[in-house]
N, C-alpha and C. Protein backbone atom coordinates (compact mmCIF):
# COMPACT_ATOMS: atom_id res chain seq x y z
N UNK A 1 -55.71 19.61 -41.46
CA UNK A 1 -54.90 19.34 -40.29
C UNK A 1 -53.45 19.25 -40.74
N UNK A 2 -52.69 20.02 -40.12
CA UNK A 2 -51.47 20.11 -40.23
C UNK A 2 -50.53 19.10 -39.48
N UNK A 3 -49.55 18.37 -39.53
CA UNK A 3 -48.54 17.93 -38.47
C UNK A 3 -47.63 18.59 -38.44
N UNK A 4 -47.05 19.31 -37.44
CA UNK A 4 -45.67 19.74 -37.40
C UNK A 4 -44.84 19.29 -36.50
N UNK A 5 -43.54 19.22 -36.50
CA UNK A 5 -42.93 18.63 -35.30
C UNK A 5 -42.12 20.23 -34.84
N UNK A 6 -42.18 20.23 -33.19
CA UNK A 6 -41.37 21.53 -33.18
C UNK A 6 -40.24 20.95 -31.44
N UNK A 7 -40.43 22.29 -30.82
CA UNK A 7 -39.50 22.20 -29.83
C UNK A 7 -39.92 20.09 -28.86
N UNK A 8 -38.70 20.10 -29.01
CA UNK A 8 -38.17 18.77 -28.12
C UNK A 8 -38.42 17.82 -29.25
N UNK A 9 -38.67 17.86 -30.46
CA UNK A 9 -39.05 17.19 -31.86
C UNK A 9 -40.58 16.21 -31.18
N UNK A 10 -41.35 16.92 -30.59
CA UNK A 10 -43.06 16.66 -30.31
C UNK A 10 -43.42 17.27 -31.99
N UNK A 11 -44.64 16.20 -32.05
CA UNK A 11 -44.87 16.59 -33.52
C UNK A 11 -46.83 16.91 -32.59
N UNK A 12 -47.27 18.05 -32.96
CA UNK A 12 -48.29 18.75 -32.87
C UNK A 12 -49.42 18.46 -34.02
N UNK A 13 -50.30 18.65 -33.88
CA UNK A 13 -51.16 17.98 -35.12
C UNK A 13 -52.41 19.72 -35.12
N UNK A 14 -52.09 20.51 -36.26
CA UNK A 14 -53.07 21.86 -35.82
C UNK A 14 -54.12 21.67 -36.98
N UNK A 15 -55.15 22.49 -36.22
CA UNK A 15 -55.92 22.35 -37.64
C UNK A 15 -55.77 23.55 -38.07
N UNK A 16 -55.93 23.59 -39.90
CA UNK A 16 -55.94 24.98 -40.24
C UNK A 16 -57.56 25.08 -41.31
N UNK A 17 -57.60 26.70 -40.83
CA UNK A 17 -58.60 26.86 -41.47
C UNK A 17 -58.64 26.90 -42.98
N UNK A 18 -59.84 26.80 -43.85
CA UNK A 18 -59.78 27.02 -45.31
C UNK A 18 -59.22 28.10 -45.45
N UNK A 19 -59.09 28.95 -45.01
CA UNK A 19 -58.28 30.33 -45.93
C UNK A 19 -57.10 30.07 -46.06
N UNK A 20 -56.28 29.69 -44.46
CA UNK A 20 -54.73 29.29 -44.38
C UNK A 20 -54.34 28.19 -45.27
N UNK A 21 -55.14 27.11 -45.39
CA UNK A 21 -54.72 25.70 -46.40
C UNK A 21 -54.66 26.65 -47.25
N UNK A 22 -55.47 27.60 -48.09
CA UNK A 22 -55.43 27.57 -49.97
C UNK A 22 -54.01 28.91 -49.49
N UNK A 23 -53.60 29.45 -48.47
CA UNK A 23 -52.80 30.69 -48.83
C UNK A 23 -51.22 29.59 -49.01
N UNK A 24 -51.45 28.81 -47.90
CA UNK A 24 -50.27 27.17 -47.20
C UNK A 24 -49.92 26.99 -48.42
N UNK A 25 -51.19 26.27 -49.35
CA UNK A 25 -50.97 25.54 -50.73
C UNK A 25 -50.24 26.71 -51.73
N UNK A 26 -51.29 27.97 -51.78
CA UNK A 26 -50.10 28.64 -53.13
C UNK A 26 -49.10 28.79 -52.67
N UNK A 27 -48.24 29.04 -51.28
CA UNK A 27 -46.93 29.78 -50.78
C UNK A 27 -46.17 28.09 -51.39
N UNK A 28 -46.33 27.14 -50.98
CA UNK A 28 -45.91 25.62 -51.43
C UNK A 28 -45.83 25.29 -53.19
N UNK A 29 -46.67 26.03 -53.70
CA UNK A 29 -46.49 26.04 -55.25
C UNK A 29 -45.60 26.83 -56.10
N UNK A 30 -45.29 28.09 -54.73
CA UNK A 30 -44.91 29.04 -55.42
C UNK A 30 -43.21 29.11 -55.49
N UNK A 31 -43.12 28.47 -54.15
CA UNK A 31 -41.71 27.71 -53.81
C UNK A 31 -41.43 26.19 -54.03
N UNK A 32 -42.28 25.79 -54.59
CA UNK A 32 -41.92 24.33 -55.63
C UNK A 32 -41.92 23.41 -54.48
N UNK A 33 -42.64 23.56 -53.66
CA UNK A 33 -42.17 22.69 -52.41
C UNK A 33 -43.30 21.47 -52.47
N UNK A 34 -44.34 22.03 -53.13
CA UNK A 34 -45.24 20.71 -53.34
C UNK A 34 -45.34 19.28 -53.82
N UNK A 35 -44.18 19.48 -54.67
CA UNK A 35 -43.81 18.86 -55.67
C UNK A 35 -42.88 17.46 -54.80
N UNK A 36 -42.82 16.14 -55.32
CA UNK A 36 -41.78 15.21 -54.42
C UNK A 36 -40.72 15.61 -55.09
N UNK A 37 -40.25 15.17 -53.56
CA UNK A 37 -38.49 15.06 -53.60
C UNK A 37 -38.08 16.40 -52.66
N UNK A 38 -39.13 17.20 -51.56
CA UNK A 38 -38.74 17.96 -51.32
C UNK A 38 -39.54 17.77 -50.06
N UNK A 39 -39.63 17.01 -49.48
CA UNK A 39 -39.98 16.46 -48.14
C UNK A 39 -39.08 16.70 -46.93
N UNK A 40 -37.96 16.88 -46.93
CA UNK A 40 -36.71 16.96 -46.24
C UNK A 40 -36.44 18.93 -45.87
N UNK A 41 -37.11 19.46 -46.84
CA UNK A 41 -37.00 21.31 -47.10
C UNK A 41 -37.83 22.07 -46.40
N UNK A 42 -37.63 22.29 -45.36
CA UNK A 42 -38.21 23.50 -44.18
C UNK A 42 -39.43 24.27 -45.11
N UNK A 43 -40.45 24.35 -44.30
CA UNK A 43 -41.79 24.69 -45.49
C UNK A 43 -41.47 26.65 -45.31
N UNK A 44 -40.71 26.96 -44.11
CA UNK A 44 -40.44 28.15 -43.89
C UNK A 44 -38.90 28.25 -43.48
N UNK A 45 -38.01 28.97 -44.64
CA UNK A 45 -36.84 29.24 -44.51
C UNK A 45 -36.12 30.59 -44.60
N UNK A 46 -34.99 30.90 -44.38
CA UNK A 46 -34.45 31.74 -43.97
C UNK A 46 -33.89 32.16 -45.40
N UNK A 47 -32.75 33.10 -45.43
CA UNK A 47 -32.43 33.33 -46.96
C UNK A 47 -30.90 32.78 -47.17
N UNK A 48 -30.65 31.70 -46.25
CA UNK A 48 -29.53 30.37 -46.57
C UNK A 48 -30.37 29.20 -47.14
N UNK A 49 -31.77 29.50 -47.17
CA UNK A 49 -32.21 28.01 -47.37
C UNK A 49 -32.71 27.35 -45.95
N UNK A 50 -31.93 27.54 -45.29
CA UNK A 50 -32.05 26.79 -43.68
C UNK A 50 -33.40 27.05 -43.08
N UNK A 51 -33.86 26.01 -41.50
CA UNK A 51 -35.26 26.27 -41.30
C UNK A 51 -35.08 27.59 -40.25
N UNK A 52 -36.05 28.27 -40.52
CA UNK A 52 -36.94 29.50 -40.07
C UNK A 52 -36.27 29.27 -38.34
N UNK A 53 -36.23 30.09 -37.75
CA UNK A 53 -35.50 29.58 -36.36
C UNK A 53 -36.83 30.46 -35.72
N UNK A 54 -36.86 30.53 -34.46
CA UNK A 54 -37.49 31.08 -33.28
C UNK A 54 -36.75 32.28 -33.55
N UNK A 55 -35.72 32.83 -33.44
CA UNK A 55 -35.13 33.81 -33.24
C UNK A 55 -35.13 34.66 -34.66
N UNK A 56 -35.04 33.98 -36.06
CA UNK A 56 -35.60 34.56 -37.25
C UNK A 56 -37.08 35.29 -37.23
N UNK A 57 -37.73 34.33 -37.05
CA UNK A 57 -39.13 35.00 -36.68
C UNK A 57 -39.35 36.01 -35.90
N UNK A 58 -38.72 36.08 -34.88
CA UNK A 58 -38.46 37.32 -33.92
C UNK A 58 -37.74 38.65 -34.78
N UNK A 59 -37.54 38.42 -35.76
CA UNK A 59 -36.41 39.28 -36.02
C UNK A 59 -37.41 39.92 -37.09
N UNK A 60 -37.94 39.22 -37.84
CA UNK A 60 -39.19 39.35 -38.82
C UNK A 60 -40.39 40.11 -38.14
N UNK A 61 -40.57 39.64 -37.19
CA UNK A 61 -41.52 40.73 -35.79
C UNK A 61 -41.39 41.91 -36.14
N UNK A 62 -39.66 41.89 -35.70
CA UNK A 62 -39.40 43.16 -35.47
C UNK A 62 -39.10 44.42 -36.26
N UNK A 63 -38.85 43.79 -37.53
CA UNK A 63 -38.47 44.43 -38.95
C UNK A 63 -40.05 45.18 -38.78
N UNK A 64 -41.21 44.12 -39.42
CA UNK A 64 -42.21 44.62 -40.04
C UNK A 64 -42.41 46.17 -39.21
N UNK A 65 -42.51 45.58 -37.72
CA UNK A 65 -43.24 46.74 -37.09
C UNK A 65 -42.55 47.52 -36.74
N UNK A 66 -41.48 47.36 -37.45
CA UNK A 66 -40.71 48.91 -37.38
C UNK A 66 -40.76 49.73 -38.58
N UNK A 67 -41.36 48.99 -39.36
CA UNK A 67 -41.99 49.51 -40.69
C UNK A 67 -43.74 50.65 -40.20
N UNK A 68 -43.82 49.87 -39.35
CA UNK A 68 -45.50 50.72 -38.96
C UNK A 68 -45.53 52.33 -38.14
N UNK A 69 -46.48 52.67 -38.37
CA UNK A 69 -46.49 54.18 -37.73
C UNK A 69 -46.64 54.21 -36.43
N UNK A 70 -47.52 52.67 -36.24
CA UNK A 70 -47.69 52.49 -34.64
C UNK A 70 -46.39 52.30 -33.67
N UNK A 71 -47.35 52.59 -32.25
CA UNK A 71 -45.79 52.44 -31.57
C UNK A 71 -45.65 50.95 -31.17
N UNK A 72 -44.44 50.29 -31.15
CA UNK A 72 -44.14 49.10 -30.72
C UNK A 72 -44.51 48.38 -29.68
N UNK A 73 -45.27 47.16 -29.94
CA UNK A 73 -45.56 46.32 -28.87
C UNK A 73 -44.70 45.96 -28.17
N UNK A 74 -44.75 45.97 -26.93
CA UNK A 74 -43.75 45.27 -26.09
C UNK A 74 -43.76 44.18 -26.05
N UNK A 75 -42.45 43.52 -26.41
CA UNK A 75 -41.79 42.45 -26.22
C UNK A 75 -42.88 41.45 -26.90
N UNK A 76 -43.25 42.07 -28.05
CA UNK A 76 -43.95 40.61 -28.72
C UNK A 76 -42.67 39.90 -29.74
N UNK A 77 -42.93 38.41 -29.39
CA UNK A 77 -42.11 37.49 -29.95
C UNK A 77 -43.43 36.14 -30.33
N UNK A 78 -42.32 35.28 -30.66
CA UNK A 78 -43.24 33.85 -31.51
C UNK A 78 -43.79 33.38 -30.14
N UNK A 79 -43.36 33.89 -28.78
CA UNK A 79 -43.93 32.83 -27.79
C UNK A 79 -45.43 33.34 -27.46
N UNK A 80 -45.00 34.85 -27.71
CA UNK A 80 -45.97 35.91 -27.23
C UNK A 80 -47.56 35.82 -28.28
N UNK A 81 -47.23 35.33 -29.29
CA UNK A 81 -47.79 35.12 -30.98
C UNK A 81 -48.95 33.58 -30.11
N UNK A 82 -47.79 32.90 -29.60
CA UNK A 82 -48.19 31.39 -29.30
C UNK A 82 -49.42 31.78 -28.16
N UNK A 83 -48.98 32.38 -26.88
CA UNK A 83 -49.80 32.42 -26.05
C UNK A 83 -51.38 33.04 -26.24
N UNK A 84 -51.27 34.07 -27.03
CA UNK A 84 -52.03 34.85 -27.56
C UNK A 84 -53.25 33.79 -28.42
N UNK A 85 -52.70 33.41 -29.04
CA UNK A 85 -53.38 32.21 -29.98
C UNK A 85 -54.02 31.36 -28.99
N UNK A 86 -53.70 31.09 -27.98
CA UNK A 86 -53.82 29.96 -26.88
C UNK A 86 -55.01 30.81 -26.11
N UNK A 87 -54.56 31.49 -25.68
CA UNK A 87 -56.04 32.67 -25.03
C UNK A 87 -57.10 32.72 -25.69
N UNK A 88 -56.65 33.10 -27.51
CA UNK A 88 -58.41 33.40 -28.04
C UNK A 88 -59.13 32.36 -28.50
N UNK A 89 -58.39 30.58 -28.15
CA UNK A 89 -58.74 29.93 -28.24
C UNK A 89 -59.62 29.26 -27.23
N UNK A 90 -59.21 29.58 -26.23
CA UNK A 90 -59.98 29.46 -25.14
C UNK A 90 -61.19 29.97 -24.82
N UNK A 91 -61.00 31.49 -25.14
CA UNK A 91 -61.98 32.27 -24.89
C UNK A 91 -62.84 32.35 -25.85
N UNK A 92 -62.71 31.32 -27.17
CA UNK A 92 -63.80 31.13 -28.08
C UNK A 92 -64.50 29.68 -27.67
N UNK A 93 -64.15 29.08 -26.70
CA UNK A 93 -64.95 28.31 -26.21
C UNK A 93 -64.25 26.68 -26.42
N UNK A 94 -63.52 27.05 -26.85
CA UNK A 94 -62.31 25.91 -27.71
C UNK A 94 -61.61 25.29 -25.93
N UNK A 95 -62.29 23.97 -25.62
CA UNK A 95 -61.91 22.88 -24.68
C UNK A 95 -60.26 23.21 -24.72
N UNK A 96 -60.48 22.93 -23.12
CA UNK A 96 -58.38 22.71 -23.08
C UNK A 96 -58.00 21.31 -23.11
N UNK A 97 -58.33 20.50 -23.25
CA UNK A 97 -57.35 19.27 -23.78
C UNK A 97 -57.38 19.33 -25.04
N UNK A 98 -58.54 20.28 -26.40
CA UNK A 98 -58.02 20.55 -27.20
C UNK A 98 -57.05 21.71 -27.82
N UNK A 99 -56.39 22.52 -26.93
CA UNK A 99 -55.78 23.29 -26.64
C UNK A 99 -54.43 23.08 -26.20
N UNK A 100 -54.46 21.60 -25.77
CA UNK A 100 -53.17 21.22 -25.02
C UNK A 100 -52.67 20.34 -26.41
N UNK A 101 -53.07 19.57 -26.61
CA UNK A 101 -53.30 19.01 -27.84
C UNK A 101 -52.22 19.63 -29.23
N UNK A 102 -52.66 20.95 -29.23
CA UNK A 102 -52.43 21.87 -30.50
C UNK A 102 -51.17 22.39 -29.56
N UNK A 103 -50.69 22.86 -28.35
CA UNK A 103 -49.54 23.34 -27.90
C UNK A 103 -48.56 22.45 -27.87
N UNK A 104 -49.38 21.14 -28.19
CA UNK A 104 -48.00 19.77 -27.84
C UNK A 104 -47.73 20.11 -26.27
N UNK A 105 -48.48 19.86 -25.21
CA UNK A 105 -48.90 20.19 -23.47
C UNK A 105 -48.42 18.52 -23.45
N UNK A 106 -47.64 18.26 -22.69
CA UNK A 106 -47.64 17.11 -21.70
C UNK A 106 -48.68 16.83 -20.99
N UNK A 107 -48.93 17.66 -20.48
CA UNK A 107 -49.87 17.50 -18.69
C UNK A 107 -50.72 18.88 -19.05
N UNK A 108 -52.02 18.69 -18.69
CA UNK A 108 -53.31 19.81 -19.12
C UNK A 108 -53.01 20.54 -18.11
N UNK A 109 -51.93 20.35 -17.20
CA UNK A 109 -52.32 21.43 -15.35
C UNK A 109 -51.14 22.57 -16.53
N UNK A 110 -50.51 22.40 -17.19
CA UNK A 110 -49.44 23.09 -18.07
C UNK A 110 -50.53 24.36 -19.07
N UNK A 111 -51.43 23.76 -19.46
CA UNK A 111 -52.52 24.27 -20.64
C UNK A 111 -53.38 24.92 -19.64
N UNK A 112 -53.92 24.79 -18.45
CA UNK A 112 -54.81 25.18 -17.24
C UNK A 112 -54.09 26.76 -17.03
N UNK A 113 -52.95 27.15 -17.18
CA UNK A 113 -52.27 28.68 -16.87
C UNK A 113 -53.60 29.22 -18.16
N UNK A 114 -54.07 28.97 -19.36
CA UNK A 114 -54.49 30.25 -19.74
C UNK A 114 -55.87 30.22 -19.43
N UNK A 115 -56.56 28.81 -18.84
CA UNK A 115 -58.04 29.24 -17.96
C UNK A 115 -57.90 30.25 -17.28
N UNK A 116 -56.65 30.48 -15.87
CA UNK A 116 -56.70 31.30 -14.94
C UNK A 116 -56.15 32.52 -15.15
N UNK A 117 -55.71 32.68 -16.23
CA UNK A 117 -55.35 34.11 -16.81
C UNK A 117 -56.30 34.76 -17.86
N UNK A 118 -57.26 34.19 -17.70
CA UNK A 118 -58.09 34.85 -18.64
C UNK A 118 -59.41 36.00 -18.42
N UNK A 119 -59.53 36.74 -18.67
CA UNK A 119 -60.17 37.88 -17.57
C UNK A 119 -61.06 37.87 -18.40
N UNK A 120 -61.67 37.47 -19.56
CA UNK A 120 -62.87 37.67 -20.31
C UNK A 120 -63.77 36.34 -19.71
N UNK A 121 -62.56 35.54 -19.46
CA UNK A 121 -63.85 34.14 -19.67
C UNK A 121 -64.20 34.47 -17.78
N UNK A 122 -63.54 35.01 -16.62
CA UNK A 122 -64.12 35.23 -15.37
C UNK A 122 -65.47 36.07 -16.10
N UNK A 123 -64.88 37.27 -16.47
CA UNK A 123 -66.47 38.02 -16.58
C UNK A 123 -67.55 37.21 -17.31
N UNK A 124 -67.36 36.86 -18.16
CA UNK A 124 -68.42 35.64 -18.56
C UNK A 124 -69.00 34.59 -17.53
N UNK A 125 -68.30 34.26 -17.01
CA UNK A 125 -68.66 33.15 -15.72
C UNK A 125 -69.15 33.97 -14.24
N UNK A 126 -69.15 35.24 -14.34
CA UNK A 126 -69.58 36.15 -13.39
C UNK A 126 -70.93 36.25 -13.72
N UNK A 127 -70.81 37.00 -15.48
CA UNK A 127 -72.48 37.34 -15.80
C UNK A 127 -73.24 36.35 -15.78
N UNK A 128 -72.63 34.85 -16.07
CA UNK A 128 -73.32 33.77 -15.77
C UNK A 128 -74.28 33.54 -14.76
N UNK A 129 -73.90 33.41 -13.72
CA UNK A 129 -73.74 33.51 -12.07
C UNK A 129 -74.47 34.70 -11.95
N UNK A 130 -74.69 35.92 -12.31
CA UNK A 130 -75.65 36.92 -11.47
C UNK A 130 -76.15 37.61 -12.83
N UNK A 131 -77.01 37.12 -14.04
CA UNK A 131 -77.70 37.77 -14.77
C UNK A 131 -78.06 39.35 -14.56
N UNK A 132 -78.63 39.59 -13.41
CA UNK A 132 -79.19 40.79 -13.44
C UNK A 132 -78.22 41.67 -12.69
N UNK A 133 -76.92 41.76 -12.26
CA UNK A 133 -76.50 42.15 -11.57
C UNK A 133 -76.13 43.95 -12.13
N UNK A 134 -76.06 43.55 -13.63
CA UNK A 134 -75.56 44.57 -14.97
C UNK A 134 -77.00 45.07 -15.45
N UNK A 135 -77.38 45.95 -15.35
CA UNK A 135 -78.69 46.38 -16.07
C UNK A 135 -78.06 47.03 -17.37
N UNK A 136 -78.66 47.33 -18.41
CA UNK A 136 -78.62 47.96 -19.42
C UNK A 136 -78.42 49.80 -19.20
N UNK A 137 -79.46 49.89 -18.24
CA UNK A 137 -79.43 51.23 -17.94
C UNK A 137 -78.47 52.32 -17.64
N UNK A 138 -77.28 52.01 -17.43
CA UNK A 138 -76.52 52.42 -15.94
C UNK A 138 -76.31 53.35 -16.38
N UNK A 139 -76.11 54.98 -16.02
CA UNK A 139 -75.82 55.90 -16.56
C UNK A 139 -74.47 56.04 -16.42
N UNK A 140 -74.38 57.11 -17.81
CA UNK A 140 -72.59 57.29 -18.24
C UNK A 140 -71.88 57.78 -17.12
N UNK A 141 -70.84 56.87 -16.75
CA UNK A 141 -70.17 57.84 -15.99
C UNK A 141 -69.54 59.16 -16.28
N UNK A 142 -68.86 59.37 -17.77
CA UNK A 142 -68.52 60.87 -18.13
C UNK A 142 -69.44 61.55 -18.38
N UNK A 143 -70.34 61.43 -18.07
CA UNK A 143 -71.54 62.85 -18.06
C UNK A 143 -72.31 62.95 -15.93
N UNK A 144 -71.30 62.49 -15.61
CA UNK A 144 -71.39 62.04 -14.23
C UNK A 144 -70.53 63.52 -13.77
N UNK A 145 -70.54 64.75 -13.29
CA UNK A 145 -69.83 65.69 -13.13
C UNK A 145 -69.23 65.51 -11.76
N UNK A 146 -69.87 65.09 -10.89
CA UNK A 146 -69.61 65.06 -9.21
C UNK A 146 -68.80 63.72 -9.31
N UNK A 147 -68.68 62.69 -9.63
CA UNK A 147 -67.66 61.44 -10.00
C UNK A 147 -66.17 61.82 -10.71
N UNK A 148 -66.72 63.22 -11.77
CA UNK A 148 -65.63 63.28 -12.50
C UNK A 148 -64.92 64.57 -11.89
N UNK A 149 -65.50 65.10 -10.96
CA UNK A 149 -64.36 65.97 -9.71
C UNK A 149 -63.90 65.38 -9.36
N UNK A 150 -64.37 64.37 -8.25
CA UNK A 150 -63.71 63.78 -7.43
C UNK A 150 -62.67 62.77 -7.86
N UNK A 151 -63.00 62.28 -9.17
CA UNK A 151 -61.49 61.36 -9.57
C UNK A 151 -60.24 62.24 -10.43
N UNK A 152 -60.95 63.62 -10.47
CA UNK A 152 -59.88 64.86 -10.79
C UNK A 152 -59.13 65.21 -9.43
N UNK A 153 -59.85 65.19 -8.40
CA UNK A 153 -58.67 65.37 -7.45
C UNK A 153 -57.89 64.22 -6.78
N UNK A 154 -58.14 62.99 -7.22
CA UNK A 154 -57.56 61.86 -6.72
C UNK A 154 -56.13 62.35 -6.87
């Protein structure tokens, strides 16, 4: 479990998994930060030394994946990083007051936006609700020729 303190200086309490602690711990060894007397030193900094900003990170976004062959995500930033995280947390079954919890949420009706935006966990709560509604069977629609006229002349 991590504490961090971030926007409005709310200190957040996250948990991290075993892989992230041992990668956390060497990046902290490797920058001497483990060590006392260095409690006061941004665990992620910029190349003044200074802490990592919202807008650094954005900028780091944007470097890498302009390094990639792929084409650019739109408008992904640290908030976009945040929400995202917040969705597949949900949709792994992960409670929203523990969700609100880890966003540093005032009020759960704040953490409640990614219940109702979530289009995996409706279909889940659909198939819930009508088991048989989906058979296994259904034939392909692209081998469907009379379906695939008619949405050719749409």
């Amino acid at each position: 479990m991590a504490a961090l303190t971030g926007k409005g200086r709310k200190t957040r309490y996250v948990p991290l998994m075993d892989n992230a602690a041992a990668i956390l711990a060497a990046y902290l060894a490797e920058h001497r930060l483990d060590s006392p007397g260095h409690d006061d030193h941004p665990v992620f900094f910029n190349q003044h030394g200074a802490k990592l900003s919202r807008g650094g990170i954005a900028w780091i976004i944007r470097k890498y994946q302009a390094r990639t062959d792929d084409p650019p995500l739109a408008d992904v930033s640290p908030h976009t990083l945040r929400h995202s995280k917040a969705m597949h947390l949900y949709e792994a079954g992960v409670p929203l007051p523990y969700i609100r919890d880890i966003l540093g949420h005032v009020d759960l009706s704040t953490t409640e936006i990614y219940a109702r935006a979530s289009t995996e966990a409706k279909r889940r709560a659909l198939e819930a609700a009508y088991p048989n509604i989906v058979i296994d069977d259904l034939p392909e629609w692209t081998q469907d020729l009379g379906l695939l006229d008619w949405l050719t002349s749409l």
